[in-house]
Protein backbone atom coordinates (compact mmCIF):
# COMPACT_ATOMS: atom_id res chain seq x y z
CA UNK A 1 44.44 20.44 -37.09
CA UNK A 2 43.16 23.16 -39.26
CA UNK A 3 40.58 23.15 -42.75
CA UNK A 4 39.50 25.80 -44.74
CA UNK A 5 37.44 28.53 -43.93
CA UNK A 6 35.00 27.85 -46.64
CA UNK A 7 34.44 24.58 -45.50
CA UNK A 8 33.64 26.17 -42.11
CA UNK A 9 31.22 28.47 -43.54
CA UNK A 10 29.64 25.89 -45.30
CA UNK A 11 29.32 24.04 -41.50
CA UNK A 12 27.99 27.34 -40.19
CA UNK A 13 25.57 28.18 -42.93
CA UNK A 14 24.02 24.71 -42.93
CA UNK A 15 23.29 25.00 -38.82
CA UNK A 16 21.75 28.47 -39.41
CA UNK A 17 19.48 26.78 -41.95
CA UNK A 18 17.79 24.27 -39.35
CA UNK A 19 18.24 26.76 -36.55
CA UNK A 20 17.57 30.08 -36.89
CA UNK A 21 18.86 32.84 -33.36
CA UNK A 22 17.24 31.88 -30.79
CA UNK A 23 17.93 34.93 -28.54
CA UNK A 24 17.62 38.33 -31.50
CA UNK A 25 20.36 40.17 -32.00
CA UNK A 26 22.66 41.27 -30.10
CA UNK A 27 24.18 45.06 -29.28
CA UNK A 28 27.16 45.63 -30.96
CA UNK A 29 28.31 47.67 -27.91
CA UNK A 30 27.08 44.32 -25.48
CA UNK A 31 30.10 44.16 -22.79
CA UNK A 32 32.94 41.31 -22.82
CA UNK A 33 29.72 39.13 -20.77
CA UNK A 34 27.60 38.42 -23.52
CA UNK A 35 27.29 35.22 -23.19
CA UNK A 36 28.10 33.68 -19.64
CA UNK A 37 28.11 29.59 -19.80
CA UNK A 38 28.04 26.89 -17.21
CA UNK A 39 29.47 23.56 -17.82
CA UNK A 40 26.21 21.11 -17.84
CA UNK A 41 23.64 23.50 -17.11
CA UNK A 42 20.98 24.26 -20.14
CA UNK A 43 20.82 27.83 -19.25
CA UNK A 44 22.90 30.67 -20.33
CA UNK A 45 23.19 34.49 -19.57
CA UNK A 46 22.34 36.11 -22.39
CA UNK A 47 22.88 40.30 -22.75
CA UNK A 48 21.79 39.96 -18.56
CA UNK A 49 18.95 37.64 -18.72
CA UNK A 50 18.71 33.93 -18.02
CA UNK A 51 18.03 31.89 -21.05
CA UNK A 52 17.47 28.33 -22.08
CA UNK A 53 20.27 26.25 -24.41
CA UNK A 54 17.83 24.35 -26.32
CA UNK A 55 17.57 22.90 -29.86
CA UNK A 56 15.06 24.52 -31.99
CA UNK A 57 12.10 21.34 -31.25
CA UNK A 58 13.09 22.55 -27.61
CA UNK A 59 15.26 19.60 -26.48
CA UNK A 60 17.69 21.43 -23.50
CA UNK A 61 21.13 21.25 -23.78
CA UNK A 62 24.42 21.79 -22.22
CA UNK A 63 28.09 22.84 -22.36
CA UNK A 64 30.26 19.74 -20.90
CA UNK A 65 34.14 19.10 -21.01
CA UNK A 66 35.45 16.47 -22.91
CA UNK A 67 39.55 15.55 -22.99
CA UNK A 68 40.34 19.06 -22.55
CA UNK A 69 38.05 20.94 -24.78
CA UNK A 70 34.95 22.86 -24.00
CA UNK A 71 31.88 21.03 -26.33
CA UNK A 72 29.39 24.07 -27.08
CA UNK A 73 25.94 22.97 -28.89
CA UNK A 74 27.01 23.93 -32.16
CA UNK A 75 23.45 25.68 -33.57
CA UNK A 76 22.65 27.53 -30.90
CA UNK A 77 25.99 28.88 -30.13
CA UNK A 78 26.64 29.65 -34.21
CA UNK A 79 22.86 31.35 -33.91
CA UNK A 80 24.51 33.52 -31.03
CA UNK A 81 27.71 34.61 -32.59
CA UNK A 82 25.71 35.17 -36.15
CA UNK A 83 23.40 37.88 -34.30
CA UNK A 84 26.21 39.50 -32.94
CA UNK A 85 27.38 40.53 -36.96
CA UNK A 86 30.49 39.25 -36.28
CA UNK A 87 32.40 37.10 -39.64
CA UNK A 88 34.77 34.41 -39.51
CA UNK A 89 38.54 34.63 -39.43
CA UNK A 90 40.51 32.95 -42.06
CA UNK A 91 41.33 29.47 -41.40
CA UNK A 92 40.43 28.65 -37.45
CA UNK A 93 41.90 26.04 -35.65
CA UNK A 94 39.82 22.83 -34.93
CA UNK A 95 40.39 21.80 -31.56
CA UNK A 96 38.82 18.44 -31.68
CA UNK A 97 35.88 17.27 -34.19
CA UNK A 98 32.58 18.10 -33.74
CA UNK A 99 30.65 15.15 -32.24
CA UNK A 100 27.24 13.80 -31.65
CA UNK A 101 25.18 14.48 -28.00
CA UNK A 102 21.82 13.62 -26.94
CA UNK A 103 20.59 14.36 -30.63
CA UNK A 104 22.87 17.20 -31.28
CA UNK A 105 26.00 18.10 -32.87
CA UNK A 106 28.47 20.08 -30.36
CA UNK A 107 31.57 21.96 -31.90
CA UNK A 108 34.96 22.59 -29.20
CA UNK A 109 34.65 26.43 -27.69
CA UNK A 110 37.69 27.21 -29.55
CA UNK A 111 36.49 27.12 -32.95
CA UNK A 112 33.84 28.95 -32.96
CA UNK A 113 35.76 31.65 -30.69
CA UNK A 114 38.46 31.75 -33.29
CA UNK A 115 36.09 31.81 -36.16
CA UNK A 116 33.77 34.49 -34.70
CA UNK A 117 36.86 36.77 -33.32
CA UNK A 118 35.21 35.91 -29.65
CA UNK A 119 37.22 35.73 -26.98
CA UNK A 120 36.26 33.27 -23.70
CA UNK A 121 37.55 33.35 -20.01
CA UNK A 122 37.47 29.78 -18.04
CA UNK A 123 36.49 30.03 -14.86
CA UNK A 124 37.32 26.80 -13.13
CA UNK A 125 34.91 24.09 -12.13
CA UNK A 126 35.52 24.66 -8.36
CA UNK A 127 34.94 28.18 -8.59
CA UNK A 128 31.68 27.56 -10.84
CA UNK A 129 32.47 26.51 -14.03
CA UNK A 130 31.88 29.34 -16.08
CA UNK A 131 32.72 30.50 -19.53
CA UNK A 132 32.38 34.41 -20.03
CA UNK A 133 32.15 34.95 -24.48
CA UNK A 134 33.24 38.43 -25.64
CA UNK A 135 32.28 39.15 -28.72
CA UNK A 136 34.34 42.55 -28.58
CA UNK A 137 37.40 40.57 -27.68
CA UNK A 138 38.79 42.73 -24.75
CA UNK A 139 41.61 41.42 -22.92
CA UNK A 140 40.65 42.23 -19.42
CA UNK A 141 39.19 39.04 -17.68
CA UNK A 142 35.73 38.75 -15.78
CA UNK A 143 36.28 40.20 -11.91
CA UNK A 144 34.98 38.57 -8.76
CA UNK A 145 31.99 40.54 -9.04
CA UNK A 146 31.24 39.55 -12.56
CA UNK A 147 31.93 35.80 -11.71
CA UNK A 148 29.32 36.62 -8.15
CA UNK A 149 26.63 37.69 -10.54
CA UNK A 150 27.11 35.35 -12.64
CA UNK A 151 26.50 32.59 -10.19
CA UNK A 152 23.65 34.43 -8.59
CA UNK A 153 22.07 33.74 -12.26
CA UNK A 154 23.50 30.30 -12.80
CA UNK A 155 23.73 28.30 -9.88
CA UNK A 156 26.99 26.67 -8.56
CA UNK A 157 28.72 24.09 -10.69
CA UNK A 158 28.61 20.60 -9.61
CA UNK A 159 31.82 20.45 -8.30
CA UNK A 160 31.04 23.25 -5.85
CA UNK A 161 27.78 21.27 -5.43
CA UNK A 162 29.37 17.75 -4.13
CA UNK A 163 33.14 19.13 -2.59
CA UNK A 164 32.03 19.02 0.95
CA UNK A 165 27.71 16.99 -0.13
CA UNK A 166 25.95 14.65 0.89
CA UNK A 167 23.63 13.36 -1.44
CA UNK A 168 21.20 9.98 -0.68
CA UNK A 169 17.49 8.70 -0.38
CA UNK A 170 14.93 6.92 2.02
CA UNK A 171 15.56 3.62 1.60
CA UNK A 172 19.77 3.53 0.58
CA UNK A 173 22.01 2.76 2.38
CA UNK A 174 24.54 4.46 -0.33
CA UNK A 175 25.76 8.29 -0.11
CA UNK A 176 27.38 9.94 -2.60
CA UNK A 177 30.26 12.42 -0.99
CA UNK A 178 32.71 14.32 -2.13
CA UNK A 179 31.26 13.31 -5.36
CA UNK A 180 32.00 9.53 -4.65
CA UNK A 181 29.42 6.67 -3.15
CA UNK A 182 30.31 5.21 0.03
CA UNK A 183 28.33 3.60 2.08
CA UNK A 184 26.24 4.43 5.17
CA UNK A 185 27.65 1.84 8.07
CA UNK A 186 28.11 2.32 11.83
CA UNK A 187 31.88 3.86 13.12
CA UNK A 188 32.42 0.09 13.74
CA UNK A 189 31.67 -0.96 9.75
CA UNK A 190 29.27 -3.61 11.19
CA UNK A 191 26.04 -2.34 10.74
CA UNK A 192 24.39 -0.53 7.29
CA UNK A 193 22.50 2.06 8.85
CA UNK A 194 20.12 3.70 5.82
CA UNK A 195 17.88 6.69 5.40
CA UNK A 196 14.44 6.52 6.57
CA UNK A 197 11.17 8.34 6.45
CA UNK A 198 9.11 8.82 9.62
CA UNK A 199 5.69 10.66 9.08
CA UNK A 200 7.02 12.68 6.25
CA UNK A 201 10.13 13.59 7.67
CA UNK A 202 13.94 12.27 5.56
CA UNK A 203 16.31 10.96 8.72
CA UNK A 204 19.58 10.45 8.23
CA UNK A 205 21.42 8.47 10.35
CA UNK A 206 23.56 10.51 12.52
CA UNK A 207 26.58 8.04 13.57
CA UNK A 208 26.99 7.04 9.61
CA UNK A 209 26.16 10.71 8.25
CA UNK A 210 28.54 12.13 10.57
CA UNK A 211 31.44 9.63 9.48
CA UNK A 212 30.81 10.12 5.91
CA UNK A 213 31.38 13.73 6.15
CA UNK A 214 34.31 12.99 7.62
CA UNK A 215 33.29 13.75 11.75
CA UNK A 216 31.83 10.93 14.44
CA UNK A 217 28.93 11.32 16.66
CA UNK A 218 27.54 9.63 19.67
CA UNK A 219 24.66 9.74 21.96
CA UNK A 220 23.57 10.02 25.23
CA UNK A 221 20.55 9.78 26.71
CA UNK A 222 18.36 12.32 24.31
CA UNK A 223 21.87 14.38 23.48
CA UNK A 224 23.94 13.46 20.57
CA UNK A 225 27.46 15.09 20.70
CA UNK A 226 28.93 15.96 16.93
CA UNK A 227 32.65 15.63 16.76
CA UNK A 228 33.51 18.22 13.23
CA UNK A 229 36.15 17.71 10.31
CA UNK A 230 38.37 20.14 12.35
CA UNK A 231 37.87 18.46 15.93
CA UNK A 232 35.20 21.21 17.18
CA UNK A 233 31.99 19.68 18.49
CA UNK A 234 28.81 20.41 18.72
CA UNK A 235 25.20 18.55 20.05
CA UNK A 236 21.85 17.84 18.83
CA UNK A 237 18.67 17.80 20.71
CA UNK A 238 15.23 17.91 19.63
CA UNK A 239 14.74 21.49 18.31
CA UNK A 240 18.06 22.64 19.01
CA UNK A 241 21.58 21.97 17.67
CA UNK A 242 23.69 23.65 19.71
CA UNK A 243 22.37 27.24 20.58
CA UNK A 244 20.78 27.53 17.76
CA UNK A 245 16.63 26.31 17.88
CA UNK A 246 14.37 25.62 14.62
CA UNK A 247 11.21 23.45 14.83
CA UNK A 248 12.92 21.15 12.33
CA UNK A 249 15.52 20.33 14.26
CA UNK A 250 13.99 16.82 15.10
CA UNK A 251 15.64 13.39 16.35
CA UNK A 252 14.22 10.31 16.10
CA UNK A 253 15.18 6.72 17.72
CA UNK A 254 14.40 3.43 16.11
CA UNK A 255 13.64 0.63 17.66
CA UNK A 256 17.12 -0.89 17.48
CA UNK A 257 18.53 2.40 19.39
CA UNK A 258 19.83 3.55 16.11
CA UNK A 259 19.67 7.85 16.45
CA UNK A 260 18.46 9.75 13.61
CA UNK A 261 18.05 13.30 12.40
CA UNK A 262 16.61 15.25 10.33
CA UNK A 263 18.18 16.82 7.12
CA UNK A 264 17.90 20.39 8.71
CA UNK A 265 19.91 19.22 11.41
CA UNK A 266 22.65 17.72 10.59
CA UNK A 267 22.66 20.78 7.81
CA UNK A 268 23.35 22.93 10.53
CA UNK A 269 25.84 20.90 12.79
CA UNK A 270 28.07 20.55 9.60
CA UNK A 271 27.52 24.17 8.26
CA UNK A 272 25.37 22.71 5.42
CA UNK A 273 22.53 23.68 3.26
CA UNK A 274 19.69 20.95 3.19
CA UNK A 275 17.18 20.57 0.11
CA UNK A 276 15.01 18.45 -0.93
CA UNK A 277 15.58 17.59 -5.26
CA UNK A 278 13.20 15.08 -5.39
CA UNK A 279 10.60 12.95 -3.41
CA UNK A 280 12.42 11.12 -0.79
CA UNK A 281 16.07 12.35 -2.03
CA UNK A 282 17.99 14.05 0.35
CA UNK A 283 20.98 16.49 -0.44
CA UNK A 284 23.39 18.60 2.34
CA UNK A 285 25.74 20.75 0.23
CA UNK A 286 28.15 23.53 0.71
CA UNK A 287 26.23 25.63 -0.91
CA UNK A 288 22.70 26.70 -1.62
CA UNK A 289 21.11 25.25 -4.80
CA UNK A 290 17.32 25.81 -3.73
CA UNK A 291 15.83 27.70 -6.98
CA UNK A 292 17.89 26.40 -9.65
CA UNK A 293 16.22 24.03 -11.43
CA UNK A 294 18.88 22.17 -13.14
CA UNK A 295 21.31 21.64 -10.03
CA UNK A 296 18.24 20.31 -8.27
CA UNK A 297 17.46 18.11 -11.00
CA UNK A 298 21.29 16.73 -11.33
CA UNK A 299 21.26 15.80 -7.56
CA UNK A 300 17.68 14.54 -7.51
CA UNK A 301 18.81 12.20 -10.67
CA UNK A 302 22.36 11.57 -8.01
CA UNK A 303 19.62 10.21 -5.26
CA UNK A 304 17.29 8.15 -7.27
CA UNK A 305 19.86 6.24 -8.48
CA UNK A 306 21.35 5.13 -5.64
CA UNK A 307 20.71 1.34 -4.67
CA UNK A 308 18.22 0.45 -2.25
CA UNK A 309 19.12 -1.64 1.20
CA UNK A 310 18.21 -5.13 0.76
CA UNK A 311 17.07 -5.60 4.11
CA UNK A 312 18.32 -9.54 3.87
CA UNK A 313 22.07 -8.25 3.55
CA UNK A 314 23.29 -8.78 7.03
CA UNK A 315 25.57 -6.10 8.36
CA UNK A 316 29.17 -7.33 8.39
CA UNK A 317 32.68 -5.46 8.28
CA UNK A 318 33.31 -7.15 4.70
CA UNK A 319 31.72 -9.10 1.93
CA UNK A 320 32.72 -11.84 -0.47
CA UNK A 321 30.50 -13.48 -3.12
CA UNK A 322 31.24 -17.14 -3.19
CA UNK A 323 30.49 -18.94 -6.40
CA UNK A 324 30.52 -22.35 -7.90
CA UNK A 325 30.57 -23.55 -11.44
CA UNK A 326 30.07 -26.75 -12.97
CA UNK A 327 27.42 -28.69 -11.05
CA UNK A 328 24.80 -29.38 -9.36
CA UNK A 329 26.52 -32.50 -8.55
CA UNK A 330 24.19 -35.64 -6.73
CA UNK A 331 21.09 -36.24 -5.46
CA UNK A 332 19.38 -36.11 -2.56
CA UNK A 333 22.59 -36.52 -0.54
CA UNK A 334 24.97 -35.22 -2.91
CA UNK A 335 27.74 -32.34 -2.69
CA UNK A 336 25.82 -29.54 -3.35
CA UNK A 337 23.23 -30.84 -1.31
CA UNK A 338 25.59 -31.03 1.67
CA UNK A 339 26.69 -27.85 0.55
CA UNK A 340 23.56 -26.19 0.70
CA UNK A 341 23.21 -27.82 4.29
CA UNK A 342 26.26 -26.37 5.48
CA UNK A 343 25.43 -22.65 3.63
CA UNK A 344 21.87 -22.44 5.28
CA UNK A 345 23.58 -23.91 9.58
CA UNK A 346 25.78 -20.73 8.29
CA UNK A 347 23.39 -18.03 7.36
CA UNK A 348 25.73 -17.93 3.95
CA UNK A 349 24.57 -17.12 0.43
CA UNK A 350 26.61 -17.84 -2.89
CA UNK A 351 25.95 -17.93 -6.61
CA UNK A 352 25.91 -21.17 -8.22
CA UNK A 353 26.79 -21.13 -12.02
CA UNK A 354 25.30 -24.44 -13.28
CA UNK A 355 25.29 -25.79 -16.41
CA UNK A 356 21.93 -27.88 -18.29
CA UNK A 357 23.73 -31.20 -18.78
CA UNK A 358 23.84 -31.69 -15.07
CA UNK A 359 20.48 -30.07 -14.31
CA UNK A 360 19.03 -32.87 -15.90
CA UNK A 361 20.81 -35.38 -13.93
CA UNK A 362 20.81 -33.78 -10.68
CA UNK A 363 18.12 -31.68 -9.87
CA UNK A 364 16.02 -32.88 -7.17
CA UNK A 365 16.93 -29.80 -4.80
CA UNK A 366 16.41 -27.13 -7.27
CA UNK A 367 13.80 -25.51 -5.44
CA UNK A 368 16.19 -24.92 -2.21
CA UNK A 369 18.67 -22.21 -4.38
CA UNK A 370 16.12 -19.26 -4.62
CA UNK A 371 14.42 -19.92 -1.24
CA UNK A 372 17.62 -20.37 0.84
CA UNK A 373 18.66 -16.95 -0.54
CA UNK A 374 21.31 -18.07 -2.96
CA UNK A 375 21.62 -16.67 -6.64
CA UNK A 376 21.11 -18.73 -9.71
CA UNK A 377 23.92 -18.82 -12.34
CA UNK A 378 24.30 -19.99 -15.89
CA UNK A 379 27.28 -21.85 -17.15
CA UNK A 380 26.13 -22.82 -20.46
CA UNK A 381 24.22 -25.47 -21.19
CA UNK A 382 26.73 -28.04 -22.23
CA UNK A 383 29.82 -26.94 -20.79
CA UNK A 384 31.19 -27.07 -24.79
CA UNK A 385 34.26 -25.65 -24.07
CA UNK A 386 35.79 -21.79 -24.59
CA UNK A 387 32.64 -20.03 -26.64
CA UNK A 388 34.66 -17.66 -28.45
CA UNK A 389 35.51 -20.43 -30.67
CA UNK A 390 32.08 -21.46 -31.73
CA UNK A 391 29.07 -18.93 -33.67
CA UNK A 392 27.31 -16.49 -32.09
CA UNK A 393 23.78 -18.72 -32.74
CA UNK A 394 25.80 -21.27 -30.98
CA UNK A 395 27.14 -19.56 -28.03
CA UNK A 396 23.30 -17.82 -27.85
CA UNK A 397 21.61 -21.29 -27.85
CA UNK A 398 24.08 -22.58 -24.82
CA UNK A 399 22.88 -19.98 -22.78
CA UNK A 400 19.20 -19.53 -23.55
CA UNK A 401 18.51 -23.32 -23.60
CA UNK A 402 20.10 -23.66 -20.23
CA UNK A 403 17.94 -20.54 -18.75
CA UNK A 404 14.76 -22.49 -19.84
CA UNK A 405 16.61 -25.69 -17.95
CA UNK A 406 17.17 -23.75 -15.20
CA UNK A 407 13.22 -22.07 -14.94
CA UNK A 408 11.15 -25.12 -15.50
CA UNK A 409 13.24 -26.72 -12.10
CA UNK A 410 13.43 -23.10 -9.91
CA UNK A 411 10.51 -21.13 -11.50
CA UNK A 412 13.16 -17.81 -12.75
CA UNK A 413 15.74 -17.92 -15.32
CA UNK A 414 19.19 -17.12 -13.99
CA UNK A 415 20.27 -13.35 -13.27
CA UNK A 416 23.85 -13.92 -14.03
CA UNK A 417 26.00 -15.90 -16.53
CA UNK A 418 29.79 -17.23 -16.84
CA UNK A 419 31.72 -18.45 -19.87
CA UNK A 420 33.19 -21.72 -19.48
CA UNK A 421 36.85 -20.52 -18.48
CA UNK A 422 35.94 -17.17 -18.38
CA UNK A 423 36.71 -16.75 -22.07
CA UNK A 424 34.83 -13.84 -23.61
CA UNK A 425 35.29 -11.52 -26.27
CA UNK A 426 32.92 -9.13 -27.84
CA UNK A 427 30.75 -11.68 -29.52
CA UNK A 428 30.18 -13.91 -26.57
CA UNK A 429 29.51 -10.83 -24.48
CA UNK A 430 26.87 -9.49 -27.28
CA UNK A 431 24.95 -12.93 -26.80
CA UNK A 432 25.23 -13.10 -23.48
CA UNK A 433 23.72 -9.36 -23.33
CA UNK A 434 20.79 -11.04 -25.84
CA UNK A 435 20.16 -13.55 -22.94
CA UNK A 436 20.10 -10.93 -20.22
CA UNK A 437 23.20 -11.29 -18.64
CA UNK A 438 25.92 -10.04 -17.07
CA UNK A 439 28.95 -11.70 -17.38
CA UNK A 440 30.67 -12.65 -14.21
CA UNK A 441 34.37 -13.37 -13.71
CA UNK A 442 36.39 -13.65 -10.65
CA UNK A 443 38.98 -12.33 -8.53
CA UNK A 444 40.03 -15.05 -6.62
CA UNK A 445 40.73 -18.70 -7.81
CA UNK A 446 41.20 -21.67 -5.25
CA UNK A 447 42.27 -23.95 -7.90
CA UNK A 448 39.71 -26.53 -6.11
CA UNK A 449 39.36 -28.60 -8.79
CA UNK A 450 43.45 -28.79 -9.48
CA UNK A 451 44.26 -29.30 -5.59
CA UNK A 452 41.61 -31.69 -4.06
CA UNK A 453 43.20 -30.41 -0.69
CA UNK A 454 40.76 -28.93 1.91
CA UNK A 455 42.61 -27.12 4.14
CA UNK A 456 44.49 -25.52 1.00
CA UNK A 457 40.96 -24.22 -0.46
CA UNK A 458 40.56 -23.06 3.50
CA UNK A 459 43.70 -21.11 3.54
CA UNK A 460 43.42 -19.68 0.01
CA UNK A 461 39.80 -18.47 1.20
CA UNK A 462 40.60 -17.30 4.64
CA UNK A 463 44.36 -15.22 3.82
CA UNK A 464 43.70 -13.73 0.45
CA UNK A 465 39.57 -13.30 0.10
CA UNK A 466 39.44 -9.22 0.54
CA UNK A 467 35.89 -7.04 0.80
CA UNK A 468 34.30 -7.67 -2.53
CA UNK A 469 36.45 -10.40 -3.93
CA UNK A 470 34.61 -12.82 -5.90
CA UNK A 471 35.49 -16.57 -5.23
CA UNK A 472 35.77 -19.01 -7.63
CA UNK A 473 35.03 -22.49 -7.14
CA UNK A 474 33.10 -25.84 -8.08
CA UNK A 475 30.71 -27.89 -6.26
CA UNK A 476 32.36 -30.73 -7.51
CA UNK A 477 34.57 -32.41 -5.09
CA UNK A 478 34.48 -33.34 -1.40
CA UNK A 479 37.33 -30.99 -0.56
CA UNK A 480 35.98 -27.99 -1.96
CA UNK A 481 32.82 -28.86 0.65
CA UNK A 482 34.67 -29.34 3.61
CA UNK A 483 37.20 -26.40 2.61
CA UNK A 484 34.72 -23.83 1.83
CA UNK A 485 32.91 -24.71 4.69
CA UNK A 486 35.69 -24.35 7.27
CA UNK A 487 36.72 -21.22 5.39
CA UNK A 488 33.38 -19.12 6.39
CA UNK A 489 33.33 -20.47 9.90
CA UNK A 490 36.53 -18.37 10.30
CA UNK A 491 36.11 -15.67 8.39
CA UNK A 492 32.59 -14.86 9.84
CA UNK A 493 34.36 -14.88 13.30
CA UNK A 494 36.35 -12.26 11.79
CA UNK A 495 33.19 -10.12 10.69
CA UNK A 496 32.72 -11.09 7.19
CA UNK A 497 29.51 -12.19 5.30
CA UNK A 498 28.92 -14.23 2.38
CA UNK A 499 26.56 -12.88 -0.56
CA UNK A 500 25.29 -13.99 -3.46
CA UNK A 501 27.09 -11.99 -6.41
CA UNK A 502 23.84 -9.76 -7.41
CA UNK A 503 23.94 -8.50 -3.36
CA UNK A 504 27.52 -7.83 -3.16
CA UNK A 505 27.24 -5.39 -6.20
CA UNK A 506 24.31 -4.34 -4.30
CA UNK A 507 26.28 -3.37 -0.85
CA UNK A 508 28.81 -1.50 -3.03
CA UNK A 509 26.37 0.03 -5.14
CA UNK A 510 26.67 -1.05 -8.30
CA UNK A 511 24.02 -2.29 -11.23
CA UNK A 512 24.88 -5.26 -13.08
CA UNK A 513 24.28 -4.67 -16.63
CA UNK A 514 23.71 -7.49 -19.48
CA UNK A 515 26.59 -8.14 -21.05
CA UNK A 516 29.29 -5.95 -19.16
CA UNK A 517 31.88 -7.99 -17.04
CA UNK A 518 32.84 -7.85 -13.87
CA UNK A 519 35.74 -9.53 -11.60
CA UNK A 520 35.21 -8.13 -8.28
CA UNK A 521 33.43 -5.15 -6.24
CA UNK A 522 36.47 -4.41 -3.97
């Protein structure tokens, strides 16, 4: 797409109004690296020195890549090419419109380039993700020396950052490698095995830590024996990991035999660099990002949002979220009652989505839900049918009256919510974002309340249920009872647990947000 170049001008002259150079002017005879840029850092080089990206009230900002085009803060960089005397060509191309970020209004490299007569070099993301500016438009391209000092300036680019990282916290038990999360378990999946602290020093656990990066470990006696990516080994002692001796080369041993080490060391058995971006955040990364500020700052923002370990999770090779709509259903002896009896012999949690109507019929056990560890759900308070049919006051009202129904019998208001049928569309998800929350679906559907047959809800459950399915189901009918039941007795022999919905986001490390939907975690 192209437009004028007096509707350009018009663009530029308006940005040098609010913002006026930020850097003086620049040489005429500066070399083809006047301007070096990093995607999301706020710093640039600038005629050899570091400098900040930053709107004129001081806000920092940041080249990033969006579908294929370079986005460049649109003042500062115009404030740039202006001090360099340099006019626009006739009639640039527009790679993509400018657009709105964090309070500013970013332009696509290319049309300020073509405007200004400027020509940029890409260096990819894995090899820093740099763009060299020329204002003198030379052809030749920056060297490997240019692109070295460049990075000595800048920092490494994420990607180089998180290829081969490790990036977590005390109290996860959620990595994020290879820029991914995963989480920390044992070699055997069983057990979560989380980042500690232990009189100021971060442990990570070795057995997990090692697997992430994509090596084993084991121990013996006070020697733990480091199996690499590439098959070579290598052990850790206290103060030494293989020949190689530092006083923070430490090991600790919890009480449940579970070895740990410190950052430092399993930095060095991996050929790592540790650091520490924030208080209690932990990073191992290919290479060394101690002294730039906003690398630190992207992995210590990486680290504190990682989940924490709900230490009631049990430890389990998979995870399924069992739910229920429709009741409760009886009294004192009723299904869900006998349900609840059979989920607490079990050790099992689920999510029960219950609607008002019934709540004020059958509530006599309400208080068991929250202390038996199960999740309380809201599925409207009349059951009125698919809400996308009714007005948003309306679909509002069914859940908000139903979360008051639901906190004068358990105390809370319910932490997620379920349209009758699943139905949702924008609207429905709007109000249920009002009331606070997230909308869950499912991924797996018995069809209890179609076939009253338990050992068909058993098999459903026990030969299609995967690692973060969620179940649907109702705690309506005897069947679904007695098939449920026999369901987890099986599949718990087979090393899976049974969460409420909220904890099985938790395990795979997501937030549920207010009105966002979700199906499964798998």
């Amino acid at each position: 797409m192209k437009f004028r170049l007096g509707a350009f001008v018009a663009v530029i002259a308006a940005a040098l109004l609010i913002v006026p150079p930020l850097l003086g002017r620049v040489s005429a005879n500066a070399g083809k690296d006047d301007i070096v840029l990093q995607i999301d850092n706020p710093q640039a080089i600038h005629a050899g020195e570091l400098q900040p990206i930053a709107t004129q009230g001081g806000a920092a900002l940041a080249p990033y890549n969006q579908d294929g085009s370079t986005m460049l803060p649109m003042d500062w960089i115009v404030a740039q090419m202006q001090a360099a005397e340099k006019k626009p060509q006739e009639q640039p191309t527009v790679a993509a419109a400018a657009v709105e970020r964090s309070g500013a209004q970013y332009v696509p490299l290319r049309t300020v380039t073509e405007a200004y007569g400027w020509n940029a070099y890409y260096i990819e993301d894995a090899q820093g993700g740099l763009v060299f500016l020329d204002h003198r438009k030379k052809s030749s391209e920056p060297d490997d020396k240019q692109i070295s000092a460049a990075l000595e300036l800048l920092g490494p680019s994420h990607t180089q950052m998180l290829a081969k990282g490790f990036v977590s916290r005390v109290g996860s038990g959620t990595a994020v490698v290879n820029a991914s999360r995963v989480e920390l378990k044992s070699a055997d999946d069983k057990k979560f095995q989380g980042v500690i602290e232990q009189s100021g020093t971060v442990y990570l656990p070795v057995e997990s830590t090692a697997k992430v990066l994509g090596g084993s470990a084991a121990a013996s006696g006070d020697t733990v024996t480091v199996t690499l990516p590439d098959g070579k080994q290598t052990t850790l002692t206290n103060g030494k990991v293989g020949s190689q001796s530092a006083e923070n080369y430490t090991l600790y041993t919890d009480e449940n035999g579970v070895v740990y080490a410190s950052a430092p060391t399993m930095a060095a058995a991996f050929g790592l660099h540790a650091c520490t971006p924030a208080q209690g955040v932990v990073a191992l990364t290919a290479v060394k990002v101690d002294g730039f500020a906003a690398q630190m700052s992207y992995l210590a923002a990486l680290g504190t949002g990682l989940p924490d370990k709900k230490p009631d999770i049990p430890d389990a090779k998979g995870y399924i979220a069992l739910t229920f709509d429709d009741g409760p259903t009886g009294g004192k002896t009723g299904r869900t009652v006998q349900l609840l009896n059979g989920l607490k012999e079990r050790g099992a949690h689920a999510t029960f989505f219950m609607c008002g109507y019934r709540i004020k019929d059958f509530h006599t056990h309400m208080a068991r839900y929250l202390a038996e560890g199960h999740e309380l759900g809201n599925h409207t308070m009349d059951h009125p049918g698919v809400l996308t049919k009714y007005s948003a006051d309306k679909v509002l009202e069914q859940f908000t009256s139903n979360n008051e129904m639901i906190k004068s019998y358990c105390g809370e208001v319910a932490t997620v919510g379920r349209p009758v049928g699943g139905a949702y569309n924008d609207m429905v998800l709007e109000q249920m974002k009002k009331a606070g929350l997230p909308c869950i679906n499912w991924s797996l559907d018995t069809l209890d309340w179609k076939y009253r047959d338990a050992n068909r809800i058993k098999n459903v459950i026990v030969n299609q249920a995967k690692d973060g399915d969620i179940v649907l189901m109702h705690d309506l009918h005897q069947p679904t009872i007695d098939g449920v039941l026999a369901a987890i007795d099986e599949l718990q022999q087979q090393g899976y647990a049974f969460v409420t919905v909220q904890e099985l986001a938790q395990v795979k490390g997501v937030t549920l947000e207010p009105g966002k939907v979700y199906t499964s975690f798998n």
